[in-house]
C-alpha atoms as a PDB file:
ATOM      1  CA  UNK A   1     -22.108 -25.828  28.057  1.00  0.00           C
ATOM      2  CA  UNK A   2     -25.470 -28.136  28.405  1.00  0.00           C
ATOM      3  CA  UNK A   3     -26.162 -30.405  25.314  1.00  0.00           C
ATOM      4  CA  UNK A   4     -29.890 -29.338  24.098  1.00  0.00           C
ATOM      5  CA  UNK A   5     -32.552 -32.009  25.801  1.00  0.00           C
ATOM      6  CA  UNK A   6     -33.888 -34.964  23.807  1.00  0.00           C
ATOM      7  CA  UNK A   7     -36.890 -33.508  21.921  1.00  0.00           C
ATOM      8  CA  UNK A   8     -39.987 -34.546  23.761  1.00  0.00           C
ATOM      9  CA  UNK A   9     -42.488 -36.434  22.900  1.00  0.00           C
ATOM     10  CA  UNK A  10     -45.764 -35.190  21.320  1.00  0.00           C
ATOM     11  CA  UNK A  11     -49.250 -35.034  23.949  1.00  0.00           C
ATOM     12  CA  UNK A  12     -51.701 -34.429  21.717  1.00  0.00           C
ATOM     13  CA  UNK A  13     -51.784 -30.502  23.077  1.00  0.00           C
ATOM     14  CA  UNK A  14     -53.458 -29.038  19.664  1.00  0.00           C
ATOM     15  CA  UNK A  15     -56.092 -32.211  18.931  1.00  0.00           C
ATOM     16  CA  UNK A  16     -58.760 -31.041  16.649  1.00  0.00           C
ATOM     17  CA  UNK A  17     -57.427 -27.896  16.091  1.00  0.00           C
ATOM     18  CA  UNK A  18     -56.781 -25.917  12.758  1.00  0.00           C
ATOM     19  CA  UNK A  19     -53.272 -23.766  12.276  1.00  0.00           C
ATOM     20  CA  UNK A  20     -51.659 -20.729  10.442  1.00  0.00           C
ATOM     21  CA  UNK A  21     -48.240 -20.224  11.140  1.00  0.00           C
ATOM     22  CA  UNK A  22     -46.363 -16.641   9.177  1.00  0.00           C
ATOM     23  CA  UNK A  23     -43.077 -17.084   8.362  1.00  0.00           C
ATOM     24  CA  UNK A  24     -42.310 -20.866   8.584  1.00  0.00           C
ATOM     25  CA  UNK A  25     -40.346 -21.865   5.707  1.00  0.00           C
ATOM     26  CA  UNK A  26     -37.196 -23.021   6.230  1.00  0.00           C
ATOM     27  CA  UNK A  27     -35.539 -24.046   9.308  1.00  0.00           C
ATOM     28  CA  UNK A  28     -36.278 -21.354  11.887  1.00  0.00           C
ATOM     29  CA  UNK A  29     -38.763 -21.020  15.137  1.00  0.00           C
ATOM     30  CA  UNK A  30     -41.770 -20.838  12.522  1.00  0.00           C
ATOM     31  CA  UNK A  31     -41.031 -23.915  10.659  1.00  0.00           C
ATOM     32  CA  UNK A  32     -40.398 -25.894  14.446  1.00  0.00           C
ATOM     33  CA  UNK A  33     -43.855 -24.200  15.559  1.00  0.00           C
ATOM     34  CA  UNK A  34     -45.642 -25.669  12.647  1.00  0.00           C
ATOM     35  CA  UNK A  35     -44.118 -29.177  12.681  1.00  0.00           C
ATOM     36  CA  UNK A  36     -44.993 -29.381  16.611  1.00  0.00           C
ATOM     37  CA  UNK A  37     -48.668 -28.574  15.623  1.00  0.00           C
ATOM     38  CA  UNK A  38     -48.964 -31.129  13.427  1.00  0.00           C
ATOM     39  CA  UNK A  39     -47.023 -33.478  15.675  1.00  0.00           C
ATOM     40  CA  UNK A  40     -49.517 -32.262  18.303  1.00  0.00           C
ATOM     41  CA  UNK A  41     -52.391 -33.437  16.403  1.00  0.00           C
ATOM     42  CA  UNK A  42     -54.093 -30.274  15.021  1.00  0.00           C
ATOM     43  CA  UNK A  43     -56.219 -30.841  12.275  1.00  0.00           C
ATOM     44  CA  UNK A  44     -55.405 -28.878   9.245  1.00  0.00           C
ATOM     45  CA  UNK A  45     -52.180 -26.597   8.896  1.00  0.00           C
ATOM     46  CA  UNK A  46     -51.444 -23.488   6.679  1.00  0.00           C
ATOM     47  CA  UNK A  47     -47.804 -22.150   6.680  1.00  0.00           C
ATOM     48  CA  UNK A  48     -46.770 -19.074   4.896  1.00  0.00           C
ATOM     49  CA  UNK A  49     -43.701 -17.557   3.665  1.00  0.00           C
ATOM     50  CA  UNK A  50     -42.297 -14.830   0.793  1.00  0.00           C
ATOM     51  CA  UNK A  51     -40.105 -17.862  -0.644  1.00  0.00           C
ATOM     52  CA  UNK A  52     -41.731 -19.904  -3.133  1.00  0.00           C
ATOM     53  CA  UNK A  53     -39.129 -22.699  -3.419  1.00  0.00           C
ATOM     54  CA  UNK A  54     -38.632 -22.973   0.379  1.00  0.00           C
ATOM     55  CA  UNK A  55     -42.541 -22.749   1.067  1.00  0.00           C
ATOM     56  CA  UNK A  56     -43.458 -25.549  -1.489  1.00  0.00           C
ATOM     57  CA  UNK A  57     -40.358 -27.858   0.158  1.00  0.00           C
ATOM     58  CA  UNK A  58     -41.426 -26.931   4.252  1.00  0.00           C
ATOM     59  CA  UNK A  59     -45.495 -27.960   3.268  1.00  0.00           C
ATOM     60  CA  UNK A  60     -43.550 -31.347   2.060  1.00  0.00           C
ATOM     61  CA  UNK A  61     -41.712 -31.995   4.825  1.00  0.00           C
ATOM     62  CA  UNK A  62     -44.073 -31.434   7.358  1.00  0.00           C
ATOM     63  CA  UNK A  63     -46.715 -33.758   5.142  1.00  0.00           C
ATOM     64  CA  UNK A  64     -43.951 -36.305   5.115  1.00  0.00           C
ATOM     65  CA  UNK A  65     -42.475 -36.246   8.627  1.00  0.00           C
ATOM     66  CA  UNK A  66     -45.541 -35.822  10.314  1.00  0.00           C
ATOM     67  CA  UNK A  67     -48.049 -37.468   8.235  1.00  0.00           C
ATOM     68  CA  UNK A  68     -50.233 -34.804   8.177  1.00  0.00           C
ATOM     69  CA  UNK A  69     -52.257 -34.324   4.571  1.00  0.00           C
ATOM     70  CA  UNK A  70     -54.149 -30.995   5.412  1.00  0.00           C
ATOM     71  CA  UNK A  71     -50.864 -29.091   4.972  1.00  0.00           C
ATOM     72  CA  UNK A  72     -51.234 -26.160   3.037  1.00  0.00           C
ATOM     73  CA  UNK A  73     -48.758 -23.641   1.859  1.00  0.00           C
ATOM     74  CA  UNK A  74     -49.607 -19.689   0.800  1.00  0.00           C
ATOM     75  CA  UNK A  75     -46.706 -16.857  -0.354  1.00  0.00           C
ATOM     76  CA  UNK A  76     -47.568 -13.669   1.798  1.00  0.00           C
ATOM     77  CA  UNK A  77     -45.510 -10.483   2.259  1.00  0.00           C
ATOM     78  CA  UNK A  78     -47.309  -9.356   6.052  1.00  0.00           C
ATOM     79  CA  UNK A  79     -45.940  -6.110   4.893  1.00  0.00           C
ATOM     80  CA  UNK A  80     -48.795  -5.802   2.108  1.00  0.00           C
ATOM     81  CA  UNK A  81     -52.050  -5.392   3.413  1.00  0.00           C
ATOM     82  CA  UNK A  82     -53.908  -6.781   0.211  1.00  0.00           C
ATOM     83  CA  UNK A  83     -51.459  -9.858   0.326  1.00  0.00           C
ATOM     84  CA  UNK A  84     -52.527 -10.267   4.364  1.00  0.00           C
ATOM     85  CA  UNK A  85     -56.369 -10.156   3.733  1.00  0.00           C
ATOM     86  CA  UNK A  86     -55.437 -12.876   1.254  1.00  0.00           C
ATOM     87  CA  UNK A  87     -53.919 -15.610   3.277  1.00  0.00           C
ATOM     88  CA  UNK A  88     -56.024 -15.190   6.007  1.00  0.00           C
ATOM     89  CA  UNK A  89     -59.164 -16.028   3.961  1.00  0.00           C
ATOM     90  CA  UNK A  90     -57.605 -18.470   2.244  1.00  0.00           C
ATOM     91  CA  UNK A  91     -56.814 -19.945   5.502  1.00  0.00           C
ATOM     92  CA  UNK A  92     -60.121 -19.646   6.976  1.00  0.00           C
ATOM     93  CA  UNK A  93     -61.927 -21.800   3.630  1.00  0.00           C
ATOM     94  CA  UNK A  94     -59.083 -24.394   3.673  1.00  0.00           C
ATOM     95  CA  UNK A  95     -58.974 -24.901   7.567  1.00  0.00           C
ATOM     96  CA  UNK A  96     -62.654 -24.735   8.366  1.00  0.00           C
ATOM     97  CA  UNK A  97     -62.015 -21.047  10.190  1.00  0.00           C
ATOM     98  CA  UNK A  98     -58.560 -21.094  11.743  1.00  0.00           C
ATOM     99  CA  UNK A  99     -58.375 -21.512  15.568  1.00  0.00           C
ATOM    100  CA  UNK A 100     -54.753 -20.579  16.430  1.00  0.00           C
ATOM    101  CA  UNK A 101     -52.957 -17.992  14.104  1.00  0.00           C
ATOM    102  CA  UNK A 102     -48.715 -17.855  15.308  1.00  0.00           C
ATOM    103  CA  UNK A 103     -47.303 -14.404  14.013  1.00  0.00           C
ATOM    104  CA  UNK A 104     -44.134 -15.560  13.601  1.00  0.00           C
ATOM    105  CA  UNK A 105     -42.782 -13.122  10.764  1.00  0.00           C
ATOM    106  CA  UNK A 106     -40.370 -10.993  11.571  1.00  0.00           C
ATOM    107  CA  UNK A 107     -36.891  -9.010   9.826  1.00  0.00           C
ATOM    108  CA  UNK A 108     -33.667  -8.158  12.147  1.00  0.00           C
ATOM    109  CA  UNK A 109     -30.842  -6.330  11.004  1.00  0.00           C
ATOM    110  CA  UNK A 110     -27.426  -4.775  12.530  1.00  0.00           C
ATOM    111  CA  UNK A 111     -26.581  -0.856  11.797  1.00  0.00           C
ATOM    112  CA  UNK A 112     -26.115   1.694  14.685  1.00  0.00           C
ATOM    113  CA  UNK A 113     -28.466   4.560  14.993  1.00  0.00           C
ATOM    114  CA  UNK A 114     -26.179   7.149  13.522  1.00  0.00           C
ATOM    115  CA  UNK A 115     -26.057   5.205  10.522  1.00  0.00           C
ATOM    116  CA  UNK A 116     -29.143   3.721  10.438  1.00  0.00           C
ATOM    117  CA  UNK A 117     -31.310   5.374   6.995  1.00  0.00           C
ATOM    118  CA  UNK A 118     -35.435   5.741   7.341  1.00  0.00           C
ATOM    119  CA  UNK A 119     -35.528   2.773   4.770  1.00  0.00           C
ATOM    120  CA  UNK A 120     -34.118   0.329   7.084  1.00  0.00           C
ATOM    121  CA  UNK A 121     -35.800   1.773   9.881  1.00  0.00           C
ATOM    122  CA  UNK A 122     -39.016   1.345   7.893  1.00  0.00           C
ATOM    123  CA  UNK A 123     -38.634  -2.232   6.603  1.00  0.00           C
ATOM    124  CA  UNK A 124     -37.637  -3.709  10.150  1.00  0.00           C
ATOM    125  CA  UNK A 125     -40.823  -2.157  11.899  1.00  0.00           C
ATOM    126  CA  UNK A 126     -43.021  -3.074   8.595  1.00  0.00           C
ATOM    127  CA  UNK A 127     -42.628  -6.715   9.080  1.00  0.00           C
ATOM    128  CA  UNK A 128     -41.614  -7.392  12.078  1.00  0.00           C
ATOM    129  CA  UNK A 129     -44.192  -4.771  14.465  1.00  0.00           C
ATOM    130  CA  UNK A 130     -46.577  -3.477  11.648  1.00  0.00           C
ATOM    131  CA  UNK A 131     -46.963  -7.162   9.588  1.00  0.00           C
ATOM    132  CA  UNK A 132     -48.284  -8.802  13.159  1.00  0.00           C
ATOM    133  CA  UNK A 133     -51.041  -5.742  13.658  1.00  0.00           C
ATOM    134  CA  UNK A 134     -51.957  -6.827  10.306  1.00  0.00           C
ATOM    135  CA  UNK A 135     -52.337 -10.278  11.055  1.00  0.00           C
ATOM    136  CA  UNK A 136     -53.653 -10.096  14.323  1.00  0.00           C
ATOM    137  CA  UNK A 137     -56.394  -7.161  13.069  1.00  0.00           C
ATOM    138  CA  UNK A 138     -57.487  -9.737  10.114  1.00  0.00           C
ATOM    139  CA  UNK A 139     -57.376 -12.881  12.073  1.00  0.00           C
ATOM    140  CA  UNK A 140     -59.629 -11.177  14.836  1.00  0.00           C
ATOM    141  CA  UNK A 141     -62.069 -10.175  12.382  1.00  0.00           C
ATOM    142  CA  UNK A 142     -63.034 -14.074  11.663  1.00  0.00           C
ATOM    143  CA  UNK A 143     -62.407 -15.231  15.537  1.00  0.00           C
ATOM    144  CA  UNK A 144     -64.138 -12.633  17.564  1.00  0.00           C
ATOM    145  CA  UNK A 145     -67.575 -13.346  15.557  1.00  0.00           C
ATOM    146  CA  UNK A 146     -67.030 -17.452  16.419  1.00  0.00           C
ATOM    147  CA  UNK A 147     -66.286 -16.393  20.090  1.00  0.00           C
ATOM    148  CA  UNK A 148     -63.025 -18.064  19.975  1.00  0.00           C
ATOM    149  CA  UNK A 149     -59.184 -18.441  18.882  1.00  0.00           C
ATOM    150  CA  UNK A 150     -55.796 -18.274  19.940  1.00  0.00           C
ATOM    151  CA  UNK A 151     -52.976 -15.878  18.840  1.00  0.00           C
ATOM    152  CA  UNK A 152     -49.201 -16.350  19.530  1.00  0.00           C
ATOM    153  CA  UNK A 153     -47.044 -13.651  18.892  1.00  0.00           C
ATOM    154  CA  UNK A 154     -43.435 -14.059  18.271  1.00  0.00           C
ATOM    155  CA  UNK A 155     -41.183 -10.656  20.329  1.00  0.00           C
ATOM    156  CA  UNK A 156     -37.713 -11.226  21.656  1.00  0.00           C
ATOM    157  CA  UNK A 157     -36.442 -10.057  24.970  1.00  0.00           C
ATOM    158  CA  UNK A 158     -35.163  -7.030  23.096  1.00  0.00           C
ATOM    159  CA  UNK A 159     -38.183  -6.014  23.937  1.00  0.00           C
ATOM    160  CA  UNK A 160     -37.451  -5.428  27.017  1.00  0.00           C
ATOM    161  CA  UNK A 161     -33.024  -5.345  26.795  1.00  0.00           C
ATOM    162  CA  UNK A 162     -30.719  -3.273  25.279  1.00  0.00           C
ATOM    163  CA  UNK A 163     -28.245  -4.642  22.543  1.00  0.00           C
ATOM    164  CA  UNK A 164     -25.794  -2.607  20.451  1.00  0.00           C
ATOM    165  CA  UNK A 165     -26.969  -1.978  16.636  1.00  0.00           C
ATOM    166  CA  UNK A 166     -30.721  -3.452  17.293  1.00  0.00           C
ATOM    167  CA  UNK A 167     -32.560  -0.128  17.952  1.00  0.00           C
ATOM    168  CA  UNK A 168     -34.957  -0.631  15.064  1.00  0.00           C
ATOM    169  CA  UNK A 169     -35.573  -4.981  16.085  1.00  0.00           C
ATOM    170  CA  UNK A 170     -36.033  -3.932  19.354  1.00  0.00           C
ATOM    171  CA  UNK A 171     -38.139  -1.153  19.034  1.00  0.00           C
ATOM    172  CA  UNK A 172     -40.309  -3.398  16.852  1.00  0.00           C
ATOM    173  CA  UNK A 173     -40.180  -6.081  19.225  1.00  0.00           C
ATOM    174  CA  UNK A 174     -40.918  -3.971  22.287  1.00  0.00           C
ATOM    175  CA  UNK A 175     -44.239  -2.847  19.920  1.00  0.00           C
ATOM    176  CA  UNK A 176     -45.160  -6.556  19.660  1.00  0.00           C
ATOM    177  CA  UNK A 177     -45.177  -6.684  23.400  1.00  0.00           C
ATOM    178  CA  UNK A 178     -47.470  -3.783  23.989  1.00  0.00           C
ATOM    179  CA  UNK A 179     -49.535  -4.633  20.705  1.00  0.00           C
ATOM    180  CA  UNK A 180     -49.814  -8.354  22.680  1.00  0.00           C
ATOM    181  CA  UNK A 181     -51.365  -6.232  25.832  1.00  0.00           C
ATOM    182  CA  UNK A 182     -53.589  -3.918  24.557  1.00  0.00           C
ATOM    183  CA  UNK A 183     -55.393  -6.125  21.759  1.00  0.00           C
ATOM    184  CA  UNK A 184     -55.498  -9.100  24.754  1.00  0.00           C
ATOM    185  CA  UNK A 185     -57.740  -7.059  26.470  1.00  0.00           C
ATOM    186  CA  UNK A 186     -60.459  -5.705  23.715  1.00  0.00           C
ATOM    187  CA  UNK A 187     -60.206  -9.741  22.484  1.00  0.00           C
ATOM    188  CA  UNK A 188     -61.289 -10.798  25.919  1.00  0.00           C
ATOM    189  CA  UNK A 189     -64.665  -9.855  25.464  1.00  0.00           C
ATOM    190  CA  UNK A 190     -65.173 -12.151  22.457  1.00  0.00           C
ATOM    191  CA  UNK A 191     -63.764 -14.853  24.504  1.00  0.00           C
ATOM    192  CA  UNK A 192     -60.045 -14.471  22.019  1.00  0.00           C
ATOM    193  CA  UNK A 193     -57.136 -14.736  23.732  1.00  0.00           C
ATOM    194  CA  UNK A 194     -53.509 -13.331  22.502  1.00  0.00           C
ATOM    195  CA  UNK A 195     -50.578 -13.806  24.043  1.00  0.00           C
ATOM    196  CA  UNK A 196     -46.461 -13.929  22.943  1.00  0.00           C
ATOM    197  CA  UNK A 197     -43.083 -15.337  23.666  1.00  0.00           C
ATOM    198  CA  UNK A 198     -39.959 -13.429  23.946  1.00  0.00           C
ATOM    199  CA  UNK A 199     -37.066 -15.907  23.343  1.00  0.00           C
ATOM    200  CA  UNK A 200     -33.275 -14.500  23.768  1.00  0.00           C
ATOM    201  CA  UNK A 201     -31.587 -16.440  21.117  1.00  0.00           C
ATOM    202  CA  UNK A 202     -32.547 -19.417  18.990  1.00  0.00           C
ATOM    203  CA  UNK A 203     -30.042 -21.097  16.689  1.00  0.00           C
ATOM    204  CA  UNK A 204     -30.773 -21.913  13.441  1.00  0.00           C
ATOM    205  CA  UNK A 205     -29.238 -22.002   9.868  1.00  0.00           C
ATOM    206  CA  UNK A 206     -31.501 -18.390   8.564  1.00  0.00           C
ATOM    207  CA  UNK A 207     -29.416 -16.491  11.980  1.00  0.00           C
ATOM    208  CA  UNK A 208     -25.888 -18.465  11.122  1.00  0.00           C
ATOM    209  CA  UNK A 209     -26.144 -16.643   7.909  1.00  0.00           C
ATOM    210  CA  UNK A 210     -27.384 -12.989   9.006  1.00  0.00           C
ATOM    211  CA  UNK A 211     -25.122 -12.880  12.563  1.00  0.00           C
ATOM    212  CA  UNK A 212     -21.296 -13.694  12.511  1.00  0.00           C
ATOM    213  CA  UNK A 213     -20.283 -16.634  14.314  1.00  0.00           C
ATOM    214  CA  UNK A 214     -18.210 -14.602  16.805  1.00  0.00           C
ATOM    215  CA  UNK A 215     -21.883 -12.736  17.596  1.00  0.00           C
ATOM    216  CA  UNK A 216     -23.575 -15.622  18.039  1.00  0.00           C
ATOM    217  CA  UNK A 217     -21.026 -17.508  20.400  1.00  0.00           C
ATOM    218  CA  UNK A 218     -20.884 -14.481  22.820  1.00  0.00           C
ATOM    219  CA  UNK A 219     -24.990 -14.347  22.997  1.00  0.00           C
ATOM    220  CA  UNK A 220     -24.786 -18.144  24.175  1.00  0.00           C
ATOM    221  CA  UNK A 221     -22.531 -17.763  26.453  1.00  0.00           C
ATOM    222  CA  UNK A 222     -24.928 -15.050  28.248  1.00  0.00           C
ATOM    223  CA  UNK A 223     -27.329 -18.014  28.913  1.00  0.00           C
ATOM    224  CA  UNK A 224     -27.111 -19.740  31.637  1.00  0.00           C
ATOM    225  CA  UNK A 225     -27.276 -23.234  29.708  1.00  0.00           C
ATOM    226  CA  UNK A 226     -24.439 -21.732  27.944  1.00  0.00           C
ATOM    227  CA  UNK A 227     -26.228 -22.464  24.520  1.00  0.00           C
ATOM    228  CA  UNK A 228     -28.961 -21.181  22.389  1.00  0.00           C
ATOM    229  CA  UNK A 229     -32.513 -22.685  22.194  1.00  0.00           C
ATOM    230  CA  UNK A 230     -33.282 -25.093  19.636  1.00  0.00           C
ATOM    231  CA  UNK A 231     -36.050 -23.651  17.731  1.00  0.00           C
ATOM    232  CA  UNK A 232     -38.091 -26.426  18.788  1.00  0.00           C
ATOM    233  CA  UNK A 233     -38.032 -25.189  22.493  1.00  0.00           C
ATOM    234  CA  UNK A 234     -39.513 -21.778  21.953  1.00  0.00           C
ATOM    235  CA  UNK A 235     -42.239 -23.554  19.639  1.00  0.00           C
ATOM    236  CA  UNK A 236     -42.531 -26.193  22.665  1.00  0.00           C
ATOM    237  CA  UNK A 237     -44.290 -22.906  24.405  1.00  0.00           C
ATOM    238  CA  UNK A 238     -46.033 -21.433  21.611  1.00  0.00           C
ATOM    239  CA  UNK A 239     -47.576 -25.087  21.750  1.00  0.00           C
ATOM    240  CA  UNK A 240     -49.171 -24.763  25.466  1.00  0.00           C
ATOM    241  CA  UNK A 241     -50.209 -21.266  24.759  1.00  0.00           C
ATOM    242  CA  UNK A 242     -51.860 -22.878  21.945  1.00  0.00           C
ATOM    243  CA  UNK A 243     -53.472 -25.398  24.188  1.00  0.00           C
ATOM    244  CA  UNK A 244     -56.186 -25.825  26.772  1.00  0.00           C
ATOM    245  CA  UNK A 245     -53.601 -25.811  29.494  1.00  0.00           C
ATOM    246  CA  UNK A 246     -53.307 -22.177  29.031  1.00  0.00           C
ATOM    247  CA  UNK A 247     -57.153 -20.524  29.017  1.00  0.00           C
ATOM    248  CA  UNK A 248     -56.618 -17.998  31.466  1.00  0.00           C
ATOM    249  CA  UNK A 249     -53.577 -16.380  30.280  1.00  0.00           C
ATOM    250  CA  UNK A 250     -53.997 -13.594  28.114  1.00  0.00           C
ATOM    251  CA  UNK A 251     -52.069 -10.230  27.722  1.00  0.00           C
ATOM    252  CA  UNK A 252     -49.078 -12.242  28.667  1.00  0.00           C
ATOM    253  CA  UNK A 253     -45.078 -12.087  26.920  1.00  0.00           C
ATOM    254  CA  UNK A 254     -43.431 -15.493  28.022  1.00  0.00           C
ATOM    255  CA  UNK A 255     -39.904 -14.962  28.245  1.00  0.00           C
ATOM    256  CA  UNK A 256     -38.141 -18.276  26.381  1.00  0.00           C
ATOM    257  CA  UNK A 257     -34.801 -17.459  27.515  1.00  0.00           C
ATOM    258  CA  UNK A 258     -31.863 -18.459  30.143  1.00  0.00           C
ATOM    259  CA  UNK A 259     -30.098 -15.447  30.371  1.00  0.00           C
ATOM    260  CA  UNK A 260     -28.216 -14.710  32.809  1.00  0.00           C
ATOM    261  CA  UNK A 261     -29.934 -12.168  35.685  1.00  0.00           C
END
């Protein structure tokens, strides 16, 4: 197994740019995706999240480590509609109109399909498929009138492999995919663009608690690093899709991933 690379330095890939990241308390791909805009010099950052204590400490942290002040925090459930409209105005009056919007939010769990009830069917596709056509219908709204904007959506490559007891994640995830496609194209004419990153398996503390560790080791050792990413290298690509390096890719799902072929 490779040790995980030095974490690069910052090039100044999101200068003058404003930020909402879904989903980024804590210490998963959301919270790594905001902390690398602000260390890539965006202008103003909103994260949001559905816990209050962990929101209120990430907004902190990144303020702190990154010396960012425009840092602003907002509670959101992308299940709720009402709750959605919400945090995207909000983010659009503090940020000056937001130019990249990361739909990061997401909810895995493990159940086979015979055992599998409609309410867990429901909840998985709610947040993780439904909760980023929320997002991305809102955020369009504002940034197809200003003729401009990025979106990064968060899918896995379960979205495109099979893995025992993930039916309803990747189903979900295999939505965000074609919901990356088909909106791409109808943004394109306002000058949007939307794209998304499929990573295989990122290791942080929120999956150590939801995945045993017997899981987990077997998934790394289907890479071909023989590890898992560091959250930090998935957001390292959310970051050029982000940027001006990246204006004529649209429609696309980046793979983040070193599996094995």
């Amino acid at each position: 197994m490779k040790a995980a690379p030095a974490y690069p330095a910052a090039c100044g890939l999101l200068k003058g740019k404003s930020v909402l990241v879904t989903a980024a308390a804590g210490a998963g791909i959301g919270f790594a995706a905001a902390r690398r805009a602000a260390e890539e010099g965006c202008r103003a950052l909103m994260i949001s999240d559905v816990h209050e204590k962990r929101l209120q400490d990430a907004v902190e942290t990144l303020k702190s480590d990154t010396g960012l002040a425009a840092v602003y925090g907002m509670l959101c459930d992308v299940s709720d509609e009402t709750q959605v409209q919400a945090l995207v105005a909000a983010a659009e009056q503090k940020l000056g109109g937001v130019d990249v919007l990361i739909n990061n939010a997401g909810l895995g769990t493990s159940c086979r399909v015979v055992d599998m009830e409609d309410s867990e069917w429901d909840k998985v596709l709610a947040v993780t498929l439904t909760g980023t056509f929320r997002m991305t219908r809102a955020m369009l709204r504002a940034m197809q009138p200003r003729g401009c904007g990025v979106i990064i959506n968060n899918a896995s490559v379960l979205g495109w492999r099979a893995q025992k007891e993930q039916a309803h994640y990747a189903a979900a995830k295999a939505g965000v995919m074609a919901l990356t496609r088909c909106s791409a194209l109808e943004a394109a004419e306002y000058g949007v663009r939307i794209n998304a990153v499929a990573p295989s398996i990122a290791i942080h503390a929120f999956l150590k608690k939801s995945a045993s560790e017997e899981l987990l080791a077997s998934l790394a050792s289907q890479e071909a690093f023989g590890r898992g990413a560091e959250p930090w290298e998935v957001a390292n690509v959310m970051m050029f899709l982000a940027s001006d390096y990246s204006t004529y890719m649209t429609g696309e799902v980046v793979s983040v991933s070193a599996q094995r072929a």
